[in-house]
Protein backbone atom coordinates (compact mmCIF):
# COMPACT_ATOMS: atom_id res chain seq x y z
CA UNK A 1 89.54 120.32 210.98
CA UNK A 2 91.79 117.95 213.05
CA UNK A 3 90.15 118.17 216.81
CA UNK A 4 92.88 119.35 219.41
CA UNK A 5 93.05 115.92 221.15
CA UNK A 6 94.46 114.70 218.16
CA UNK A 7 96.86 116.48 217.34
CA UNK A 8 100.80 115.74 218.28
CA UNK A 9 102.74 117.59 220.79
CA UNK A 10 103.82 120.93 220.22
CA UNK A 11 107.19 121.34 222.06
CA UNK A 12 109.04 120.93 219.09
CA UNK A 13 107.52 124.02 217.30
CA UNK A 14 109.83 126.74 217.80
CA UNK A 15 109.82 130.39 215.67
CA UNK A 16 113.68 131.20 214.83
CA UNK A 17 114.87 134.49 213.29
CA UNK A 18 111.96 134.31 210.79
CA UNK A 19 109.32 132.11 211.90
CA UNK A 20 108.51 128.41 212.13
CA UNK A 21 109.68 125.96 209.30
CA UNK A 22 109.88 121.99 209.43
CA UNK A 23 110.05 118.89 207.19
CA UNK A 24 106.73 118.22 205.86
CA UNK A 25 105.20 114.85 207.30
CA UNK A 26 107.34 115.16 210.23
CA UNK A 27 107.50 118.43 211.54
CA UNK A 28 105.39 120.24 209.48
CA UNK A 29 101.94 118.87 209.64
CA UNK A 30 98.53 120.10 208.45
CA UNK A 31 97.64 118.81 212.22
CA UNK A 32 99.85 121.14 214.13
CA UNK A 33 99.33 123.90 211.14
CA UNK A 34 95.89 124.03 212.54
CA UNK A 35 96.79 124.25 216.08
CA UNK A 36 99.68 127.00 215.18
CA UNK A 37 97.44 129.51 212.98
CA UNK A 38 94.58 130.59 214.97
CA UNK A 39 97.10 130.46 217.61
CA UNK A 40 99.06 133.10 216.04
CA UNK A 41 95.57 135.28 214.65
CA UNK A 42 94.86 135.65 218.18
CA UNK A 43 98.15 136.98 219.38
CA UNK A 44 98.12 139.47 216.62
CA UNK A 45 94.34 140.21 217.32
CA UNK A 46 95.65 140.71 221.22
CA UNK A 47 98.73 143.09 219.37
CA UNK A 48 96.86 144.09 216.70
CA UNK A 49 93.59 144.91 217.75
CA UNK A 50 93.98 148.67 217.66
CA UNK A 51 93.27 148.65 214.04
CA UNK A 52 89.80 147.64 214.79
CA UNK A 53 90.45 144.89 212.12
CA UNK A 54 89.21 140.71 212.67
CA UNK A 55 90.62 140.21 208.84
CA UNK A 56 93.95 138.11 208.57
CA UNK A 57 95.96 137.43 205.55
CA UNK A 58 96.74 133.81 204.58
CA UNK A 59 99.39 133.70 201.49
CA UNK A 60 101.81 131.29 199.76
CA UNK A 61 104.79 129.95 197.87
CA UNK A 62 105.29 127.53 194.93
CA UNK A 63 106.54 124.89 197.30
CA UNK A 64 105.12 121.25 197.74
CA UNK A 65 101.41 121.11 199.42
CA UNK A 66 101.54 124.85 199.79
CA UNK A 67 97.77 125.82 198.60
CA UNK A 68 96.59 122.96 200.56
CA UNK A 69 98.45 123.95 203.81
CA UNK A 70 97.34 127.74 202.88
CA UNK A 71 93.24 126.51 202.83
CA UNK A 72 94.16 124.59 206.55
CA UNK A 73 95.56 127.74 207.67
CA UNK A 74 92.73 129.78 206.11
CA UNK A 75 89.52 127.30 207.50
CA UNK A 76 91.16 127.07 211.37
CA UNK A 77 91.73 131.02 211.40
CA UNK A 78 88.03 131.37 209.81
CA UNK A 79 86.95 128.58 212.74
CA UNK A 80 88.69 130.60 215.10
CA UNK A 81 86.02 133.51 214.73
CA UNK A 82 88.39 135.70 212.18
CA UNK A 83 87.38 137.06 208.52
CA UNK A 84 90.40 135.68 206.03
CA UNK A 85 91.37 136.98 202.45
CA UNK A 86 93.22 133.65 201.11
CA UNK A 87 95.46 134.44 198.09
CA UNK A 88 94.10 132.86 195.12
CA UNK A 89 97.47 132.52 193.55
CA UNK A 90 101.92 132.34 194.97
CA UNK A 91 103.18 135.66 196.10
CA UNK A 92 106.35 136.88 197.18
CA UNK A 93 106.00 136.98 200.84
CA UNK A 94 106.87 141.06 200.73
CA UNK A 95 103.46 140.84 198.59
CA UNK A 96 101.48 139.22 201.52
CA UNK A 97 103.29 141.87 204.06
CA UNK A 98 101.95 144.79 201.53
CA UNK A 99 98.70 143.05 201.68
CA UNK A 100 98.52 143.23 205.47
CA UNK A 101 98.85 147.06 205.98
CA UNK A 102 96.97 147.75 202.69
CA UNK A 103 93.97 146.28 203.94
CA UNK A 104 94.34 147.47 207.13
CA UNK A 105 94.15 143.86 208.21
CA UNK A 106 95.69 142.28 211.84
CA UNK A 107 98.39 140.51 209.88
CA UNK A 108 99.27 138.08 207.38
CA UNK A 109 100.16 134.10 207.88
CA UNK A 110 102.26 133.21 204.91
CA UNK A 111 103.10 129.24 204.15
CA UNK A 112 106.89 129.17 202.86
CA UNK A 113 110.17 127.74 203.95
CA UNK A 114 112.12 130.79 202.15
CA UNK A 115 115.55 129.38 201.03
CA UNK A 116 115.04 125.74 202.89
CA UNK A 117 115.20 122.86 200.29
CA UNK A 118 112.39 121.42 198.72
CA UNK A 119 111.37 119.04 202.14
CA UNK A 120 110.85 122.13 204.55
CA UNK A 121 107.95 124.22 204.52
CA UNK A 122 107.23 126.84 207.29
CA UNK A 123 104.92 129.49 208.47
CA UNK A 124 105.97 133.14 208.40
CA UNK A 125 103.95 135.61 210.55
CA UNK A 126 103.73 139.39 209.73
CA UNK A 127 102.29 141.87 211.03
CA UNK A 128 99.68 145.00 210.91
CA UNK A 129 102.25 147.11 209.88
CA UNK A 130 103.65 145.28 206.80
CA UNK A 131 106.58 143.61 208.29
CA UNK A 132 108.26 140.65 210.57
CA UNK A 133 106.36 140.13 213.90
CA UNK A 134 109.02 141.29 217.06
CA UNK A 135 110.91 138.05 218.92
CA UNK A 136 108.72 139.24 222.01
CA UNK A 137 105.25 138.15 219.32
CA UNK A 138 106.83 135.18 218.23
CA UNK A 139 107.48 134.15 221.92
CA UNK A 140 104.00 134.68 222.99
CA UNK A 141 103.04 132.57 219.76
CA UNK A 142 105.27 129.98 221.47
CA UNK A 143 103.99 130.57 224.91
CA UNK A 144 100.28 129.64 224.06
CA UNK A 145 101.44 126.67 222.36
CA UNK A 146 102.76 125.24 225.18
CA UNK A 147 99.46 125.65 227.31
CA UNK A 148 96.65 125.64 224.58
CA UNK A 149 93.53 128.26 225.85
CA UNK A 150 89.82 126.95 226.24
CA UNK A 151 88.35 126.46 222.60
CA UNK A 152 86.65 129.87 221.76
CA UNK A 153 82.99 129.83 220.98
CA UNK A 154 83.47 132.86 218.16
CA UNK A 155 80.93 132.33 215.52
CA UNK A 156 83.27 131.27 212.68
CA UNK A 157 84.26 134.42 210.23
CA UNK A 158 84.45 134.39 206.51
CA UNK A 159 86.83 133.50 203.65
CA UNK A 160 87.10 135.65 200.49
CA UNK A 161 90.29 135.03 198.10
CA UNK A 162 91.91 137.82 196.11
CA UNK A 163 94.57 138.35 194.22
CA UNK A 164 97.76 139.95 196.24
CA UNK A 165 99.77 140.83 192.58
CA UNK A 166 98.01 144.00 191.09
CA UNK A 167 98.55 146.41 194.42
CA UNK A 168 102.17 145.21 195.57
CA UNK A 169 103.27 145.61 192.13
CA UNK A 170 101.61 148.94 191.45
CA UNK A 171 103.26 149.93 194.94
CA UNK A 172 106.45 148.86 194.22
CA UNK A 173 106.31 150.57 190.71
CA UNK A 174 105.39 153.75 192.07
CA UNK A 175 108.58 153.74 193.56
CA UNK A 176 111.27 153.68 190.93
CA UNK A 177 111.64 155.16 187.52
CA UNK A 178 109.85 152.89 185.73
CA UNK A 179 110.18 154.40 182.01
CA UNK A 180 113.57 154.81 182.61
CA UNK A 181 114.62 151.27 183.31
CA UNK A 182 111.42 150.33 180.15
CA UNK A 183 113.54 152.37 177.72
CA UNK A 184 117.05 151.12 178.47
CA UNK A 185 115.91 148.00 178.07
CA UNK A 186 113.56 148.54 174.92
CA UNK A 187 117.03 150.59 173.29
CA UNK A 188 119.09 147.76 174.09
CA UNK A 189 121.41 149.51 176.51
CA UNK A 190 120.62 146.92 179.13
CA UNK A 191 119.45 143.28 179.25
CA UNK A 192 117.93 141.91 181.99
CA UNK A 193 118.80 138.28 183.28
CA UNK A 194 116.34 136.83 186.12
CA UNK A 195 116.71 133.94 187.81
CA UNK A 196 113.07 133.51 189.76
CA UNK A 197 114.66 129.62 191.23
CA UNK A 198 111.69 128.35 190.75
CA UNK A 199 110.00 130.23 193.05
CA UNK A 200 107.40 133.06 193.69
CA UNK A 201 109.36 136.11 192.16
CA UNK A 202 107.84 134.11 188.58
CA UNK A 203 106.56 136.22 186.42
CA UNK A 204 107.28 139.83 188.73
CA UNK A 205 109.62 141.62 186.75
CA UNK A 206 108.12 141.33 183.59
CA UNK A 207 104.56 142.15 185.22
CA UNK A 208 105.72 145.39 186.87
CA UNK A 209 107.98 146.15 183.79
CA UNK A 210 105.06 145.76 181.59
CA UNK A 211 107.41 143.98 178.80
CA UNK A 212 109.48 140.32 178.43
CA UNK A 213 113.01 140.11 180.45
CA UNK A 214 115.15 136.43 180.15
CA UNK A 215 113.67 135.08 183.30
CA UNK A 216 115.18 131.42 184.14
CA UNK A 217 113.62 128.59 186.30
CA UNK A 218 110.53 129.95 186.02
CA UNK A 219 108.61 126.32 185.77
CA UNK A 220 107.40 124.71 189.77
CA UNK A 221 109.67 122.30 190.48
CA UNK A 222 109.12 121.63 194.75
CA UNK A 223 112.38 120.28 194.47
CA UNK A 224 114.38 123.19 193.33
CA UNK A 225 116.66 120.60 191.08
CA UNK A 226 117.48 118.94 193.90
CA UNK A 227 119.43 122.26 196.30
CA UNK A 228 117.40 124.65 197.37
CA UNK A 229 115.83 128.00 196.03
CA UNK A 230 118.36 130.55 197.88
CA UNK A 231 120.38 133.03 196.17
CA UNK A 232 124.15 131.34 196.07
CA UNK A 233 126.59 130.53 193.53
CA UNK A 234 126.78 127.04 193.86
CA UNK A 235 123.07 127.41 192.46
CA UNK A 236 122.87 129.70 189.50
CA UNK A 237 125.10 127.78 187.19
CA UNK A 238 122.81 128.22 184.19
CA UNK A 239 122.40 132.07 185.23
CA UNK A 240 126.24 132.33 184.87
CA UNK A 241 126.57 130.45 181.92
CA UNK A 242 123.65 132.59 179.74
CA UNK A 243 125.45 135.96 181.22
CA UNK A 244 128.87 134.24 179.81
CA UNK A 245 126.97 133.40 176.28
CA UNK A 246 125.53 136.87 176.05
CA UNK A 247 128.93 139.20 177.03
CA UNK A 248 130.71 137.01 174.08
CA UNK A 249 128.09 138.34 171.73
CA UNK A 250 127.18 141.45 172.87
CA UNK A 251 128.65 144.76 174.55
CA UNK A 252 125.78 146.55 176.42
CA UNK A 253 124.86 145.96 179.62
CA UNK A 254 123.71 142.99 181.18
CA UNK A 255 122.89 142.06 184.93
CA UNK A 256 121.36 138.69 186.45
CA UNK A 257 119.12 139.43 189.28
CA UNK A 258 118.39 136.00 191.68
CA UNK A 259 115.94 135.95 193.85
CA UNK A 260 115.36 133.39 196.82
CA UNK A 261 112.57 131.06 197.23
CA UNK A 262 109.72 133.19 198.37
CA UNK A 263 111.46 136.41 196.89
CA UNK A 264 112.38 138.39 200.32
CA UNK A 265 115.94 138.36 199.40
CA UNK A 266 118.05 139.15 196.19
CA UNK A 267 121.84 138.53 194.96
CA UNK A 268 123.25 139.57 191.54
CA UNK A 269 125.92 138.74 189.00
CA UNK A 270 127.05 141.69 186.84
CA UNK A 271 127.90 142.24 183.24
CA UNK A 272 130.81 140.05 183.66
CA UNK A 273 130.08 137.14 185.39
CA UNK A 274 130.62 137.78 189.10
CA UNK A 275 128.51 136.86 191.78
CA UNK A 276 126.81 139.87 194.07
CA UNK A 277 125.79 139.15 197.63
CA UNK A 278 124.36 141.75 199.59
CA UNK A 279 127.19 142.69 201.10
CA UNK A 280 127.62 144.11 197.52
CA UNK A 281 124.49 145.43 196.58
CA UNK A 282 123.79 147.27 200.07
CA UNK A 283 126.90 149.45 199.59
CA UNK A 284 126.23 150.37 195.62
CA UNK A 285 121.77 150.67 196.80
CA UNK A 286 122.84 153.17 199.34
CA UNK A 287 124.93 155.38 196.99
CA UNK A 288 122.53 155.37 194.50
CA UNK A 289 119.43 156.12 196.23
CA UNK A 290 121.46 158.52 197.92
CA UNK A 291 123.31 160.47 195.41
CA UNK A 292 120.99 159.95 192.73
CA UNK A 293 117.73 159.46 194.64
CA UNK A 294 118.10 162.32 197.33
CA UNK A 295 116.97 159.80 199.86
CA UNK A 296 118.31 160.78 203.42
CA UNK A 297 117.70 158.60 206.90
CA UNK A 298 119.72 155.88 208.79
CA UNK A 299 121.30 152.61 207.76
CA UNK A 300 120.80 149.93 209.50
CA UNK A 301 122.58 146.74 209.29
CA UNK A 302 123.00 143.16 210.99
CA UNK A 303 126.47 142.53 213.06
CA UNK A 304 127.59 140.25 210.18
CA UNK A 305 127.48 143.32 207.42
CA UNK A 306 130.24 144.33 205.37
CA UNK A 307 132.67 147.08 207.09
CA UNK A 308 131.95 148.97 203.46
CA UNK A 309 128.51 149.53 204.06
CA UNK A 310 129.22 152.25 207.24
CA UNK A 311 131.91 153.82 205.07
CA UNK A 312 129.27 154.42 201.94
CA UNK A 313 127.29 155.60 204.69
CA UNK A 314 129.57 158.46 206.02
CA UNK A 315 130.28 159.43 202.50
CA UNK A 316 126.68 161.27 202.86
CA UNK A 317 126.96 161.66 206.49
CA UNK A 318 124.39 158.46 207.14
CA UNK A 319 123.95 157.61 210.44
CA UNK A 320 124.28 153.71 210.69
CA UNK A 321 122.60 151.46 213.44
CA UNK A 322 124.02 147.77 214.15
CA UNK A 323 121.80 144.95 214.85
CA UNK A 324 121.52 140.96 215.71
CA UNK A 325 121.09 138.73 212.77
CA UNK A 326 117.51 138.41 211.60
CA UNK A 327 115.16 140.74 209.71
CA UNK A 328 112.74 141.23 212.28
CA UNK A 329 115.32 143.16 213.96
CA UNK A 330 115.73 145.61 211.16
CA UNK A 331 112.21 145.61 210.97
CA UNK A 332 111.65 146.61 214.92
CA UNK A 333 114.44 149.77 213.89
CA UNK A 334 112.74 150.52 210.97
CA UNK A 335 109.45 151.25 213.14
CA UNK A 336 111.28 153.14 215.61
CA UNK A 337 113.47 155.85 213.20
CA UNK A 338 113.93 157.14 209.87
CA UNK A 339 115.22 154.10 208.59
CA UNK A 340 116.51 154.31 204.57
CA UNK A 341 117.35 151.51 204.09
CA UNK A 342 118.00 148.17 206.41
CA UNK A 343 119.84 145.29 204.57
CA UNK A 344 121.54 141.47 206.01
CA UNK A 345 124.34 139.97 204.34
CA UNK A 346 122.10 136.78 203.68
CA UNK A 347 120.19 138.96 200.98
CA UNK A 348 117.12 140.94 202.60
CA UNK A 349 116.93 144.52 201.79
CA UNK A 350 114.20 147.29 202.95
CA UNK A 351 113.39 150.25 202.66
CA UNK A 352 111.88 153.21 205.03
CA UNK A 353 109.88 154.34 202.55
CA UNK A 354 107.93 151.03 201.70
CA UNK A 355 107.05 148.77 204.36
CA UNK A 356 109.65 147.53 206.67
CA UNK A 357 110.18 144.03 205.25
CA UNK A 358 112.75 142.92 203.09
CA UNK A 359 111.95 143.10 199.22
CA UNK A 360 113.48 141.58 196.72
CA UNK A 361 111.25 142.62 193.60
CA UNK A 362 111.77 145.90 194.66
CA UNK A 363 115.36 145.67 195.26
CA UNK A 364 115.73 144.57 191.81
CA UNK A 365 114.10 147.66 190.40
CA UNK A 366 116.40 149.71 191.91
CA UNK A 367 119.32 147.73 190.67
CA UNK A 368 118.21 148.29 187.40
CA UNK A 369 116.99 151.63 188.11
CA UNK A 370 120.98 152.73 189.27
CA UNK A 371 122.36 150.69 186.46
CA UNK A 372 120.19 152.99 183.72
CA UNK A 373 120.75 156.05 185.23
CA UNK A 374 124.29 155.39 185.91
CA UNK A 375 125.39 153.41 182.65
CA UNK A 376 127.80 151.52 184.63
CA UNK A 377 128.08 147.99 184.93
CA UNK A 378 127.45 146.79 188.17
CA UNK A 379 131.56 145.52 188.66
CA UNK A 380 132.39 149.22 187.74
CA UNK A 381 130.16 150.83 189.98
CA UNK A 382 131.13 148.88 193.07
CA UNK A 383 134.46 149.62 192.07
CA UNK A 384 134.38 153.09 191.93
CA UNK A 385 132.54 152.61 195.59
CA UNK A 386 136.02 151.01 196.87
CA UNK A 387 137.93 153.67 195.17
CA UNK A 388 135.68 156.42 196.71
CA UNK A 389 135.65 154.72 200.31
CA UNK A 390 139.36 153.56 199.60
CA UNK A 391 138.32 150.41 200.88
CA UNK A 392 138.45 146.85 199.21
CA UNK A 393 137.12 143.61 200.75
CA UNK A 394 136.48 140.09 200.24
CA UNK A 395 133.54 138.35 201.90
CA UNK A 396 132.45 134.54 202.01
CA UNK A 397 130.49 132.50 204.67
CA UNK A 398 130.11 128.53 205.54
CA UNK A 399 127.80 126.75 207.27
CA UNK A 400 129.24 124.13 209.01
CA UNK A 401 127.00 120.92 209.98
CA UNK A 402 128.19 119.24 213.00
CA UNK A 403 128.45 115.96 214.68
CA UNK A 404 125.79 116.94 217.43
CA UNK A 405 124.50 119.32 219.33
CA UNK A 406 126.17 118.53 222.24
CA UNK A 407 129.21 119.02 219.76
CA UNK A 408 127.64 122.73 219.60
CA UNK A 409 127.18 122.67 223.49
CA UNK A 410 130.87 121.58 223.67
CA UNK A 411 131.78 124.90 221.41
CA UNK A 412 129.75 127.16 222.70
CA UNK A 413 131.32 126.35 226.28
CA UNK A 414 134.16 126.98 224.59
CA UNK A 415 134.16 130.11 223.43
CA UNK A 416 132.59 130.90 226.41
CA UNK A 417 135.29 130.46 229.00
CA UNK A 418 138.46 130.17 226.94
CA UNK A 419 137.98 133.04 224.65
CA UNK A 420 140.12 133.26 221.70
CA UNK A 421 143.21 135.44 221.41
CA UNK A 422 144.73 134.43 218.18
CA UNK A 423 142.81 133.26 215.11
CA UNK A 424 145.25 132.06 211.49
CA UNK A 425 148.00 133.70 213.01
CA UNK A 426 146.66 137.35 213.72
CA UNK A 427 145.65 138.63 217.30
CA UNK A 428 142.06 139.40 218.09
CA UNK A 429 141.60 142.65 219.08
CA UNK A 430 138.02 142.65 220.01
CA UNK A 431 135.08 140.53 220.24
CA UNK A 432 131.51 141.75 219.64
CA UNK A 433 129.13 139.29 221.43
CA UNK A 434 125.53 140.90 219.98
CA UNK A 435 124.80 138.14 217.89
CA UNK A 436 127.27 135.07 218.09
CA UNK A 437 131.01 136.18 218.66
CA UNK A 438 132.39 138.56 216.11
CA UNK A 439 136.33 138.62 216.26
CA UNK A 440 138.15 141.63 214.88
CA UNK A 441 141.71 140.66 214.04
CA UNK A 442 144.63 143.15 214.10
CA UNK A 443 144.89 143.12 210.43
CA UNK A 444 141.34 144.37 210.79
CA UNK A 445 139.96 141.09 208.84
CA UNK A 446 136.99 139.86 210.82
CA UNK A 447 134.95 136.72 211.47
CA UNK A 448 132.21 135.89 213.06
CA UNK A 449 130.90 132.58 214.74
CA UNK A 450 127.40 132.42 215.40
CA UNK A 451 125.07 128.69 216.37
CA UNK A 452 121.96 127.69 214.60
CA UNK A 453 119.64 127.65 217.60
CA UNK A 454 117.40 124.63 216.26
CA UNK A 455 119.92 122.56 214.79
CA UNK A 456 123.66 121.38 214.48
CA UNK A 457 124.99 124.07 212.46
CA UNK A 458 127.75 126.60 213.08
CA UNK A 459 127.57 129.82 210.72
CA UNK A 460 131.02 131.13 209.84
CA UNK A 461 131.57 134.56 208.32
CA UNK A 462 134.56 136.67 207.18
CA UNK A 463 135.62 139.74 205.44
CA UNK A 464 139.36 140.43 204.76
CA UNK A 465 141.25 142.35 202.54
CA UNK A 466 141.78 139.08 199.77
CA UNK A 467 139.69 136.24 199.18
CA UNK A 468 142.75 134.24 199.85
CA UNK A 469 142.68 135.98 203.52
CA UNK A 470 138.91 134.88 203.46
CA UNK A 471 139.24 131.49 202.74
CA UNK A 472 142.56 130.83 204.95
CA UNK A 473 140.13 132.78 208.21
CA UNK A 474 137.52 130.21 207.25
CA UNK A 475 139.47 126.73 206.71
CA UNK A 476 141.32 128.10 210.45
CA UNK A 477 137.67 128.14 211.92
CA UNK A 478 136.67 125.04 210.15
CA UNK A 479 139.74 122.91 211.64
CA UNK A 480 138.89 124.64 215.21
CA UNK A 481 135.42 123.52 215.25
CA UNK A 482 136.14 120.15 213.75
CA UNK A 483 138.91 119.40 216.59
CA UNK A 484 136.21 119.36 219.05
């Protein structure tokens, strides 16, 4: 282990909506990895320690160096005077969460940079509970890091690896109707598309399914093909092209489930080819486990969530519960009420009844557990949604890289004290300021402007009635940023 003096300055380590991720060799380094982890064991030992537990959970993804940086997390947490269980294999992350309350442990320390390309990695930190530590956790992380405490003289704990797979999937298949989705597909009413992107979803379905599905990118490749393992169209070209080359063959029922880089978040395509963001899949998970299911409790979504996912929710009298952007958030609701289900539009969806982390493994199984029970494709069940909610949308986002970040500074001021009144030629009506600045327009299109807080980037969202309204909303934001 590196000693302290050594090791670079840690100013630049900063936890953002879901923990701390850099570019390995210069960010991320096994030298401030071993000043960060028993760092963050003893903040969750200090907000933790009520489970009389001194056992932390160190996982990983498939991404380069990961085992390695897993075994420096692992031997500074053990040096630090804590007992670790260090996976022996790649996880989902919602596997290492599971872990965490399961074993009645202080927390888990997971090594993945989610959907980040194939030069990040990161540090997520979850904890006793099962879930995302608060902002307030994360901050005290942060806090410590800036003024290191006296090295402890704790007599160094132990290291045991196990195996996280066998009880998160027999959780998670507790949960659905497991023979029903095994016989649709065994009948050949449905077949099941997977595209794992290389990542740690590999090889989940067909273990909790207990039989073969048509999984794609299921080979390590730390590069992800040169993008990046997150659930977008621009990536799934070969998912697209075997659902095209199966519908011209076949009539049953087909659906391509994607899942993101350490499997937290999920997006679709249906039967016929069209891509499914969460902004889709909330809405149709809702009515299913609701009409179907019986499920009852709140909704709870981020500020950048689809208008139709409040009107599913008032079909069955849902109450619904708005938060920032950022998991943890849905994850500090989820502890607080009967939460049924908490969903983002960038693809992580929970469930009150699990843990309160985003799952995508388990997300898929009720995808394919309402497609079997309903027989509908998914583009006919989301369309009987808008005709029951008589409400149709269209929903896209950008990210927008800019020059600087005093470029950002110079928007931000901006918006700030020259609000806007008029965006593509409709008035704004109202602007939510939770999370970013939301602008309703009088058409009732929205969209939403919201700053990366570590780096030049400006997030742009909207929802309209047409695509075409979409993409005009988002090319009139795109020239107004770019004139600065």
């Amino acid at each position: 282990m590196v000693h302290p003096s050594s090791v670079p300055a840690t100013d630049s380590i900063k936890f953002g909506t879901d923990g701390w991720r850099g570019v390995i060799a210069a960010d991320f380094t096994f030298e401030r990895l071993a000043l960060v982890a028993p760092i963050a064991a003893q903040v969750l030992a200090q907000v933790y320690g009520a489970t009389g537990s001194r056992t932390i959970i160190v996982g990983h993804d498939r991404r380069f160096l990961s085992e390695e940086f897993a075994r420096t997390t692992a031997e500074a947490v053990q040096a630090a005077g804590f007992d670790v269980l260090l996976t022996s294999t790649y996880a989902p992350t919602p596997a290492f969460s599971w872990a965490a309350k399961q074993e009645n442990a202080l927390g888990a320390l997971v090594i993945t940079a989610s959907h980040n390309p194939g030069s990040y990695s990161g540090l997520k930190v979850k904890g006793a509970f099962g879930g995302s530590v608060s902002p307030e956790v994360t901050k005290q992380i942060e806090a410590l890091l800036a003024t290191p405490p006296a090295a402890t003289t704790n007599s160094p704990g132990t290291i045991q690896s196990f195996d996280p797979w066998p009880s998160y999937c027999e959780a998670i298949r507790q949960k659905v109707d497991i023979a029903l989705i095994q016989n649709a597909i065994a009948q050949g009413n449905l077949t099941v598309f997977a595209d794992v992107m290389h990542g740690a979803a590999a090889g989940g379905l067909a273990q909790i399914l207990g039989m073969p599905i048509h999984e794609l990118n299921s080979d390590r490749d730390p590069l992800f093909e040169g993008g990046a393992p997150e659930p977008l169209p621009r990536y799934l070209d070969k998912l697209f092209q075997q659902i095209k080359t199966h519908r011209a063959a076949n009539s049953n029922l087909a659906v391509g489930l994607v899942f993101d880089g350490d499997s937290d978040r999920i997006a679709a395509v249906d039967g016929q080819g069209n891509f499914l963001s969460s902004q889709v899949l909330i809405p149709i998970l809702i009515d299913h486990l609701t009409a179907r299911r019986g499920f009852k409790g709140e909704i709870v979504k981020t500020v950048s969530g689809s208008d139709l996912i409040p009107k599913v929710a008032a079909l069955y009298n849902l109450p619904v519960f708005e938060t920032a952007v950022g998991y943890k958030y849905i994850a500090d609701r989820m502890m607080e009420a009967q939460v049924l289900l908490g969903g983002e539009e960038s693809g992580g969806i929970g469930y009150g009844h699990h843990i309160p982390e985003r799952d995508a493994l388990l997300s898929a199984l009720y995808v394919l557990e309402a497609i079997a029970q309903s027989g509908l494709d998914l583009a006919d069940f989301y369309r009987q949604l808008q005709e029951k909610t008589n409400f149709t949308s269209a929903y896209d986002r950008i990210d927008l890289p800019l020059a600087s970040m005093a470029v950002r500074s110079q928007l931000l001021e901006q918006l700030q004290k020259h609000p806007l009144t008029e965006i593509a030629g409709q008035a704004v009506i109202d602007c939510n300021t939770a999370d970013g600045y939301k602008f309703r327009l009088a058409d009732q299109r929205w969209l939403m402007i919201r700053f990366s807080g570590t780096e030049p980037v400006l997030r742009l969202y909207c929802e309209a009635a047409t695509l075409t309204q979409v993409h005009e909303t988002l090319a009139w934001a795109k020239n107004w940023a770019n004139s600065f």
